[in-house]
Protein backbone atom coordinates (compact mmCIF):
# COMPACT_ATOMS: atom_id res chain seq x y z
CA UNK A 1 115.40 77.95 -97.31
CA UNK A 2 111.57 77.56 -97.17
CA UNK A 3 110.44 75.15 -99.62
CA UNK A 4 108.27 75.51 -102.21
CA UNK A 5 104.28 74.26 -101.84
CA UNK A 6 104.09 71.38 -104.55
CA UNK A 7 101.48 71.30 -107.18
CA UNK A 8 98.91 67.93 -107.08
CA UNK A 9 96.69 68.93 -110.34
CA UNK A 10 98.43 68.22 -113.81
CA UNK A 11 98.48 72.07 -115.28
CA UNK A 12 99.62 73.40 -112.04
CA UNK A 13 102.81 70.75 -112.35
CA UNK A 14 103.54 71.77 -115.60
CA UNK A 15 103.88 75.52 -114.82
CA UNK A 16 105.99 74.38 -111.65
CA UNK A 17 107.94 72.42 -113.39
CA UNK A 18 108.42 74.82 -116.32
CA UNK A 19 109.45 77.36 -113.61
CA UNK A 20 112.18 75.17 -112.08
CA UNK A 21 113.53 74.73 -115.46
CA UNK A 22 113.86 78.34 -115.99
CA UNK A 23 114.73 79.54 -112.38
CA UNK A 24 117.06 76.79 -111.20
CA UNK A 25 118.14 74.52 -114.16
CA UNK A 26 119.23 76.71 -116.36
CA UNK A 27 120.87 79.16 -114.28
CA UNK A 28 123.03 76.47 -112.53
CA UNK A 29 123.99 75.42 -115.89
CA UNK A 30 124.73 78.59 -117.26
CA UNK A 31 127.26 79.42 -114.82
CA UNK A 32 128.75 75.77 -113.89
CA UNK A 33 129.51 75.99 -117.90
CA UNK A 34 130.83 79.96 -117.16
CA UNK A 35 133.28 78.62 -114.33
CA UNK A 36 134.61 75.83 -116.08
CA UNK A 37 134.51 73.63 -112.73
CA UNK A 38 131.70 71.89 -110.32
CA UNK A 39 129.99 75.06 -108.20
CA UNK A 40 130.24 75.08 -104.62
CA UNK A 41 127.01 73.58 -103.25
CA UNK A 42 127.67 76.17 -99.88
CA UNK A 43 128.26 79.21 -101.37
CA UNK A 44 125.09 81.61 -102.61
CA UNK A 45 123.59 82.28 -104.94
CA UNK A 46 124.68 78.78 -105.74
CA UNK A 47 123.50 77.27 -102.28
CA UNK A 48 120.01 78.09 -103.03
CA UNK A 49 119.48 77.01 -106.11
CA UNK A 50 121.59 73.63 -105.53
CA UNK A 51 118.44 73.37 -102.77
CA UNK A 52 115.63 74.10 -104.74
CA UNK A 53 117.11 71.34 -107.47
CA UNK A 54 117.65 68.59 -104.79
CA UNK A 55 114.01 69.30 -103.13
CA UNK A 56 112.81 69.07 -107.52
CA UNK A 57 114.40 65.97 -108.19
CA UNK A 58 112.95 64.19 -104.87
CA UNK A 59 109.52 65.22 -105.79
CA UNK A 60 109.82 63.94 -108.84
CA UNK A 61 110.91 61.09 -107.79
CA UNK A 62 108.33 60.49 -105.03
CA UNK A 63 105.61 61.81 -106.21
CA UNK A 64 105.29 63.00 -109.82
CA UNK A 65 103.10 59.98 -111.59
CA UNK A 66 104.86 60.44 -114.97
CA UNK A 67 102.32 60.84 -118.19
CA UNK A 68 103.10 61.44 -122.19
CA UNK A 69 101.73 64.84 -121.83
CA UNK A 70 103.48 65.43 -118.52
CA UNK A 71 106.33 64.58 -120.22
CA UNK A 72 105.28 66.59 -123.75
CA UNK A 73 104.22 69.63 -122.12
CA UNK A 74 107.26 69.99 -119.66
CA UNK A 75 109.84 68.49 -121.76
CA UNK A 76 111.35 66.84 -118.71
CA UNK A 77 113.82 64.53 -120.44
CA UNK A 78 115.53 67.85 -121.97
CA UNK A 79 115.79 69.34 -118.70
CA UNK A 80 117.47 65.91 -117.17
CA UNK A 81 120.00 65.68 -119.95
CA UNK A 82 121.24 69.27 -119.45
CA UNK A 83 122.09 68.53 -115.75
CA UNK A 84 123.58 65.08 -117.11
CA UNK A 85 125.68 67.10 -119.76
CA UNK A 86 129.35 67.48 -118.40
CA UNK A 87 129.84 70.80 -120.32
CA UNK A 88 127.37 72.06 -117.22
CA UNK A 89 129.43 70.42 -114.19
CA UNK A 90 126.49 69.91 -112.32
CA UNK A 91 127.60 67.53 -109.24
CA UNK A 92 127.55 63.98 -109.27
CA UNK A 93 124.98 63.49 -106.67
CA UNK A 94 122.66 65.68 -109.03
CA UNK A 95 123.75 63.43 -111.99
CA UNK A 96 123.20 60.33 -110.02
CA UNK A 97 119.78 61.41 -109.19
CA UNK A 98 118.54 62.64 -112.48
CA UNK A 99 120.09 59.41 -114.36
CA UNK A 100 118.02 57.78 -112.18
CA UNK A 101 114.58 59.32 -112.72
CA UNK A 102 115.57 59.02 -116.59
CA UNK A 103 116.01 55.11 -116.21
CA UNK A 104 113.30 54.83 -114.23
CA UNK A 105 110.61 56.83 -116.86
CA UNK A 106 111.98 55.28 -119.38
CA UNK A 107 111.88 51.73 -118.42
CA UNK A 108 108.01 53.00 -117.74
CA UNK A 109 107.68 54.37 -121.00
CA UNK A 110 106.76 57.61 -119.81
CA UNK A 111 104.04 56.39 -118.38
CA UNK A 112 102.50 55.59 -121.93
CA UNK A 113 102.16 51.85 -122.93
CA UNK A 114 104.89 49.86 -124.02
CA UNK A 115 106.24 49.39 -127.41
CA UNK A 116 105.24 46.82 -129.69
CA UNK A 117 108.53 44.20 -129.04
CA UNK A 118 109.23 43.95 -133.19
CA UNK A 119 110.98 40.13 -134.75
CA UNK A 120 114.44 40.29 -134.78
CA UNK A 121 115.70 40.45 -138.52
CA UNK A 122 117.66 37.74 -140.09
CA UNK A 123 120.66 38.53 -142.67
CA UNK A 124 118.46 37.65 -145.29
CA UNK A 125 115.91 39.98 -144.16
CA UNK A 126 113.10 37.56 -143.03
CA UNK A 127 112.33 36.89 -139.43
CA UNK A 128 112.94 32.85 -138.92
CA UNK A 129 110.81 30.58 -136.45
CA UNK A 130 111.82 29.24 -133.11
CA UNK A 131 110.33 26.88 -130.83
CA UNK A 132 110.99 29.35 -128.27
CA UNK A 133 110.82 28.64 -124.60
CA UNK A 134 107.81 27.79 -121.85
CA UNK A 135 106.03 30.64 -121.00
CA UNK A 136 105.53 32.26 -117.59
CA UNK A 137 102.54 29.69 -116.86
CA UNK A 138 104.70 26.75 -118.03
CA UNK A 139 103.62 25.88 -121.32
CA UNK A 140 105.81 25.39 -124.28
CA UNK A 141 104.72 27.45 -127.06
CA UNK A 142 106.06 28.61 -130.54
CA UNK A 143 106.90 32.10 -130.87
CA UNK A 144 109.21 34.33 -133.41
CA UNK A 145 112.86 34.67 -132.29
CA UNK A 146 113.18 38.59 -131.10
CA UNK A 147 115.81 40.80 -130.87
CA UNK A 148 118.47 40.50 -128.00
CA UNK A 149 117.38 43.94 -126.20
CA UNK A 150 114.43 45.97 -126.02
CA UNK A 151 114.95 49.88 -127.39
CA UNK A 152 113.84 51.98 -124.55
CA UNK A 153 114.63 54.97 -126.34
CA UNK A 154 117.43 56.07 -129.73
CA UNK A 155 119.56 58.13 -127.30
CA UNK A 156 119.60 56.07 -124.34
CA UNK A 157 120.06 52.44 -125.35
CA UNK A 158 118.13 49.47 -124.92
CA UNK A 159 117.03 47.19 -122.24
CA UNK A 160 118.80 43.92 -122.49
CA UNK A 161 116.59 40.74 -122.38
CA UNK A 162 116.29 38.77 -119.00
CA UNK A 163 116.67 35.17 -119.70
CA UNK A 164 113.14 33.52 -118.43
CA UNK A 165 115.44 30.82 -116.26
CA UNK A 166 118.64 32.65 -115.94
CA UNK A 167 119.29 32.05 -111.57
CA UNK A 168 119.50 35.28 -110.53
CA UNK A 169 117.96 38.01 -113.15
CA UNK A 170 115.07 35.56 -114.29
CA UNK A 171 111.43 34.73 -112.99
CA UNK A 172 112.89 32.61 -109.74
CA UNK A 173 116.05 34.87 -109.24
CA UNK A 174 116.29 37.81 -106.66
CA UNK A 175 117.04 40.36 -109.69
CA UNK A 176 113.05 39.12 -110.66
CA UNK A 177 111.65 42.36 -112.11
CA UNK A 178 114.82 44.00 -112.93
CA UNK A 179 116.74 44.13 -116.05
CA UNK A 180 120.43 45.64 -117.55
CA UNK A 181 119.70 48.86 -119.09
CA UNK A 182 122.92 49.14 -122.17
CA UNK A 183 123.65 52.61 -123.03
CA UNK A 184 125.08 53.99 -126.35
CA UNK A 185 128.57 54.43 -124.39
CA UNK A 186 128.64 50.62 -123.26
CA UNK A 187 127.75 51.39 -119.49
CA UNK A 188 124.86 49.00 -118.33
CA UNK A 189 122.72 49.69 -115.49
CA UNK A 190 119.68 48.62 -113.27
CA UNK A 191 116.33 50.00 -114.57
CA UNK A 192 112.50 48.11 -114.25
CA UNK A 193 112.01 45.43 -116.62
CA UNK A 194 109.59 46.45 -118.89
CA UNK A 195 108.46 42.79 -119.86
CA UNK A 196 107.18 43.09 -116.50
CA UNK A 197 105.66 46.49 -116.08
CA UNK A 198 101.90 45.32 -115.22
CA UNK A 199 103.09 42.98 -112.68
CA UNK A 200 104.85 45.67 -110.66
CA UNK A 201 103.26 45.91 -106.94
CA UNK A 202 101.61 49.12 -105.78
CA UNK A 203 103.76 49.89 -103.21
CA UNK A 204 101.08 53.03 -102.23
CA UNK A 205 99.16 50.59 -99.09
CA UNK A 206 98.96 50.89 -96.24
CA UNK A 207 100.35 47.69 -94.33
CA UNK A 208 102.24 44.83 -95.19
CA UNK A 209 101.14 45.14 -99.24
CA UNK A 210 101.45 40.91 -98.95
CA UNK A 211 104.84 41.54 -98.46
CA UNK A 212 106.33 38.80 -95.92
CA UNK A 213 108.09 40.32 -92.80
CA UNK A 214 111.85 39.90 -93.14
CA UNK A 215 112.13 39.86 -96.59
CA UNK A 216 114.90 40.95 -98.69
CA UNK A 217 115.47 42.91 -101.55
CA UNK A 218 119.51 43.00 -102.84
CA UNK A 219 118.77 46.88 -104.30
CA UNK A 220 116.52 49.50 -103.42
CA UNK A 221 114.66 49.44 -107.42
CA UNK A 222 113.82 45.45 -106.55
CA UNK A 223 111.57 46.74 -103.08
CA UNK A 224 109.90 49.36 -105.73
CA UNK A 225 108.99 46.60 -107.99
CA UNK A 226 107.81 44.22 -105.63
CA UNK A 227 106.07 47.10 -103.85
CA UNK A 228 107.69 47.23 -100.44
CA UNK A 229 108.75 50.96 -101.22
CA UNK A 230 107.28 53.27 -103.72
CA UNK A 231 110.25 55.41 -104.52
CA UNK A 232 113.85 54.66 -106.41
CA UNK A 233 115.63 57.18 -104.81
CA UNK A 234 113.55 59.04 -101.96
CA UNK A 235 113.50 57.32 -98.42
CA UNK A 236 109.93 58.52 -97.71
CA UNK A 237 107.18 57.11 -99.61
CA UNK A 238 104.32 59.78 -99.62
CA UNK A 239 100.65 58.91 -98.97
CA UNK A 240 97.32 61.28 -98.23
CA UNK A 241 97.19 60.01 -95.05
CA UNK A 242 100.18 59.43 -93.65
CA UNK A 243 103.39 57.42 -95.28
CA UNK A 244 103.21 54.14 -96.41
CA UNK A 245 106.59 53.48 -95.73
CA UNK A 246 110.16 54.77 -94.77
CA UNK A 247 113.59 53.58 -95.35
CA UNK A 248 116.10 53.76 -92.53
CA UNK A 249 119.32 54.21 -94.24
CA UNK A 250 121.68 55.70 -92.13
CA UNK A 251 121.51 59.08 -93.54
CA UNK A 252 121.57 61.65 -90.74
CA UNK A 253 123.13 58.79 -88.05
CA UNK A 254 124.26 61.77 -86.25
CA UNK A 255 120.75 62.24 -85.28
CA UNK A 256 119.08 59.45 -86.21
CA UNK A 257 119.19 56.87 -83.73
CA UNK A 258 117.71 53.15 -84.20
CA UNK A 259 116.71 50.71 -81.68
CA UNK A 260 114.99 48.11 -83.06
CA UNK A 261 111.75 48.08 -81.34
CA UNK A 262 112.26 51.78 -81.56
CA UNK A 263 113.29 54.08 -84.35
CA UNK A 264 113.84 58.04 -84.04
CA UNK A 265 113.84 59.25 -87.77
CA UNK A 266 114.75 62.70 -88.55
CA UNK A 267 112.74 65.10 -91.00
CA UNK A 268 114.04 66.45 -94.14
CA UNK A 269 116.69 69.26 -93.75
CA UNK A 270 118.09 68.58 -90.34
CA UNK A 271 121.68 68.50 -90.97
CA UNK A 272 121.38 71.83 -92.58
CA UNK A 273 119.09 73.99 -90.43
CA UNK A 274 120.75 77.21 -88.31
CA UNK A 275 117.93 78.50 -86.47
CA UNK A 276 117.58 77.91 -83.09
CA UNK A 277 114.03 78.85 -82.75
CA UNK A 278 112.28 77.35 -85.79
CA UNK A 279 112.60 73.99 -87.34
CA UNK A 280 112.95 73.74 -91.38
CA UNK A 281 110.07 74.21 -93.60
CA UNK A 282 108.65 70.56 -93.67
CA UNK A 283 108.79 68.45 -97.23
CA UNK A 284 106.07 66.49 -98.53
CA UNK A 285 107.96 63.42 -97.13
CA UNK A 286 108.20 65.12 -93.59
CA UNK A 287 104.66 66.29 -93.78
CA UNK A 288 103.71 62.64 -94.27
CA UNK A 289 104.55 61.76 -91.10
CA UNK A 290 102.69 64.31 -89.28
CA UNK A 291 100.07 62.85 -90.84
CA UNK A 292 100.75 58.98 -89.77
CA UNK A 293 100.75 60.43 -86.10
CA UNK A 294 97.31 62.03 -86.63
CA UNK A 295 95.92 59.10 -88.72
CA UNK A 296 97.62 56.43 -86.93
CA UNK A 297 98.24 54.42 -90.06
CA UNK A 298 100.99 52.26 -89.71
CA UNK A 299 104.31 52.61 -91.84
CA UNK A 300 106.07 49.74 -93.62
CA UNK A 301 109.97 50.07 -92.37
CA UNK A 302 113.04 48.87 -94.82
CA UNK A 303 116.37 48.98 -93.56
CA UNK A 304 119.13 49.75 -95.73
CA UNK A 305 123.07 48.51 -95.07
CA UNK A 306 123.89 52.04 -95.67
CA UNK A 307 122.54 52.40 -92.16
CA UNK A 308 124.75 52.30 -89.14
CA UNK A 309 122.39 50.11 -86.31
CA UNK A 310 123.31 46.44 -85.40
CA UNK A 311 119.98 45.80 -86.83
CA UNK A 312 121.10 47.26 -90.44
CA UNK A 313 121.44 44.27 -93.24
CA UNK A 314 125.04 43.08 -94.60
CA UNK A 315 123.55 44.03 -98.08
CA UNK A 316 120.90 45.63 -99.93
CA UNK A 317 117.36 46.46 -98.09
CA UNK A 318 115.08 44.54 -95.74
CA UNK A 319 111.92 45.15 -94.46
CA UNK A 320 111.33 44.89 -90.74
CA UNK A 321 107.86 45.29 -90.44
CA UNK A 322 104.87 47.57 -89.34
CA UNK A 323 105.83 50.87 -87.04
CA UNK A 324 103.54 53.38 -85.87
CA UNK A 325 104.65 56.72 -85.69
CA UNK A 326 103.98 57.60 -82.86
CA UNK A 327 104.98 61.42 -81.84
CA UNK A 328 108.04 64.36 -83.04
CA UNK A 329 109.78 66.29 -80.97
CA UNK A 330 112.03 69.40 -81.43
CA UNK A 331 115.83 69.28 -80.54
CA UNK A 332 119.00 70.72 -81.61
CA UNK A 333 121.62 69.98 -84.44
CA UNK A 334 125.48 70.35 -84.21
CA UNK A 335 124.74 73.89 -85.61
CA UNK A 336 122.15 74.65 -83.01
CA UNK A 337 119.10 74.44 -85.54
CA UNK A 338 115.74 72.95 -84.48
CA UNK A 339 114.90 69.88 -86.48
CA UNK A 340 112.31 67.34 -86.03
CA UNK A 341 112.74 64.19 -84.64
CA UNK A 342 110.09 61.29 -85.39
CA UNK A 343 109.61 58.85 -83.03
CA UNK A 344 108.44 55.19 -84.52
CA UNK A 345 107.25 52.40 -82.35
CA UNK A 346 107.50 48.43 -83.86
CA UNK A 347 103.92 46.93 -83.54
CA UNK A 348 103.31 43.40 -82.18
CA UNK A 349 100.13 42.09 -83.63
CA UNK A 350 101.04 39.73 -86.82
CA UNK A 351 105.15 40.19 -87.74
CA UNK A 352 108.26 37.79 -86.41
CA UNK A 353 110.67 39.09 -84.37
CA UNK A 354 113.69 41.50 -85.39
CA UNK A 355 115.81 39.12 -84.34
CA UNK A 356 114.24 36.39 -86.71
CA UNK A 357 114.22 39.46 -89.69
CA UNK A 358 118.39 39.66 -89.09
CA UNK A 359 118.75 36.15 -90.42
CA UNK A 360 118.57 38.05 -93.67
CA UNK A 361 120.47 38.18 -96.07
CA UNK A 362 121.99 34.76 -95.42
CA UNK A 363 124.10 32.83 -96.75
CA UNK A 364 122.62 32.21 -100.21
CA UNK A 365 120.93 35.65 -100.49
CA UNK A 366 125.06 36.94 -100.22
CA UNK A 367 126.51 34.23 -102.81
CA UNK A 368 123.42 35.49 -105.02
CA UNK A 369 124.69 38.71 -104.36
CA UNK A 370 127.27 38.72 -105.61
CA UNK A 371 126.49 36.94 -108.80
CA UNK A 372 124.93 40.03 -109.69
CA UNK A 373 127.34 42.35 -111.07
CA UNK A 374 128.19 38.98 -113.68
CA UNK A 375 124.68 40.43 -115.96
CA UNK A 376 123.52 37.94 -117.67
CA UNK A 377 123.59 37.17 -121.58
CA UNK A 378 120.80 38.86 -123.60
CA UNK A 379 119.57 36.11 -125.72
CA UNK A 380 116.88 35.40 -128.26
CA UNK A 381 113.69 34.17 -127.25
């Protein structure tokens, strides 16, 4: 399936996006609701449009800058829901994805600037005065009690409160920057702390982005915030000139192969291509890293557990360091279809060695670990 040449000026997006709705959403939900069952992602017409809506969602996701009138004009968070709604039967991996993009706009606000954080009323009606807790710079201070979460939005439930000091969600902990998102139903989840939303790194640099070789993050949203990686779900962060950084997760390890020093990193669609004599239309993500050969600008790599190398993590994400990408090639899947093959090179100047990155997660980082599925208590602060 060739894939679709993605918009870059606002209007343009909004037509796109509009015409996704119409030509892939909504058909895919009128007849998952028609069959009474989840489609078959192989089978046409369904195999199409289950393509088109995977290539949507990690655009969105890597690229799309959410705004109020992106989200106005498009009305994105209605199309999101309907592939969320289990009358549709949309697959999980689709629901997992959009729930995902929701969390993540909404922790952001939609790109608009956060609420005001209102007093938390009293039974009596009248908002009572705490001493409160130091601040972020270490000074006490006297401040009005506030509610125990944050509304993020009346359908979707409200971000819990991060204790300041709390060990592993607060301002020392390795959750730092990440908060318990509640949901009407009772399920919490991981979304960006919004308390926090104009101390989240840029993760679109080139280079290290002051981000110390060998660190690690426990989940993929933590590298986001402390800009290591630019994207929540996409493995490919996207740049003009090349990528700024790629996560090596173990998802085509069939073709994929990881040596350390040396990474061969497969583009988008591999698994999936049939033809023997032409490779798959390249994604923005795979069209990135044409770019990084023919720029030469060097590409921040994370490794994920999910991966399947001896140098993969026990846990969550690290990041390994500067690569160059250095050439592609052109070989064969199990199905006989061309794909292309990236070929990344470790650089030497400045970074520890891989061997000194594997000490990571250690010990600690794994007890901390798993301390995080406890949450924490919201509390007033």
């Amino acid at each position: 399936m060739a894939s679709p040449t993605y918009p870059t000026e606002l209007a343009a997006r909004v037509q796109f996006i509009l015409n996704e709705r119409k030509q892939v959403i909504q058909p895919l939900a009128q007849q998952g609701r028609k069959a009474g069952k989840v489609l078959d992602q192989q089978a046409e017409p369904h195999k199409t449009l289950f393509e088109r809506l995977d290539s949507l969602l990690k655009w969105l996701d890597n690229t799309v800058e959410m705004s109020p009138e992106l989200k106005k004009d498009t009305q994105l968070d209605t199309a999101l829901k309907v592939v969320l709604n289990d009358s549709f039967n949309f697959p999980d991996k689709f629901k997992t994805k959009a729930t995902a993009l929701l969390e993540k706009w909404e922790s952001e606000h939609w790109g608009g600037p956060a609420p005001a954080v209102v007093d938390s009323p009293q039974q009596n009606g009248n908002a009572s005065e705490g001493e409160g807790d130091e601040d972020e710079s270490g000074n006490s201070r006297k401040r009005r009690r506030l509610s125990q979460a944050t509304p993020s939005s009346k359908s979707n439930g409200v971000v819990m409160k991060v204790p300041y000091d709390h060990p592993i969600w607060g301002k020392q902990g390795i959750m730092h920057g990440i908060a318990l998102k509640k949901s009407e139903n009772g399920r919490k989840s991981k979304v960006l702390d919004p308390k926090y939303k104009n101390r989240q790194r840029n993760a679109k640099v080139y280079g290290h982005n002051e981000i110390t070789v060998g660190r690690w993050f426990p989940f993929q949203l933590c590298a986001v915030f402390h800009g290591a990686h630019g994207a929540a779900q996409a493995g490919i962060t996207i740049g003009p000139v090349g990528a700024y950084s790629i996560i090596v997760a173990g998802h085509y390890e069939d073709l994929d192969r990881d040596d350390g020093e040396v990474i061969f990193y497969s583009g988008s669609g591999s698994h999936e291509n049939t033809d023997p004599g032409r490779v798959p239309t390249p994604t923005d993500g795979t069209r990135s890293l044409h770019s990084s050969i023919d720029t030469g600008n060097p590409v921040r790599v994370l490794r994920s557990y999910s991966g399947a190398s001896r140098f993969a993590p026990t846990k969550g994400l690290r990041y390994d360091g500067l690569y160059r990408v250095v050439s592609v090639s052109t070989p064969k899947n199990l199905k006989g279809g061309l794909y292309e093959r990236f070929r990344l090179e470790r650089l030497e100047e400045d970074q520890i060695s891989l061997q000194q990155c594997r000490v990571r997660p250690n010990g600690r980082d794994l007890m901390d670990y798993d301390r995080i599925e406890h949450g924490y208590p919201s509390r007033r602060v």
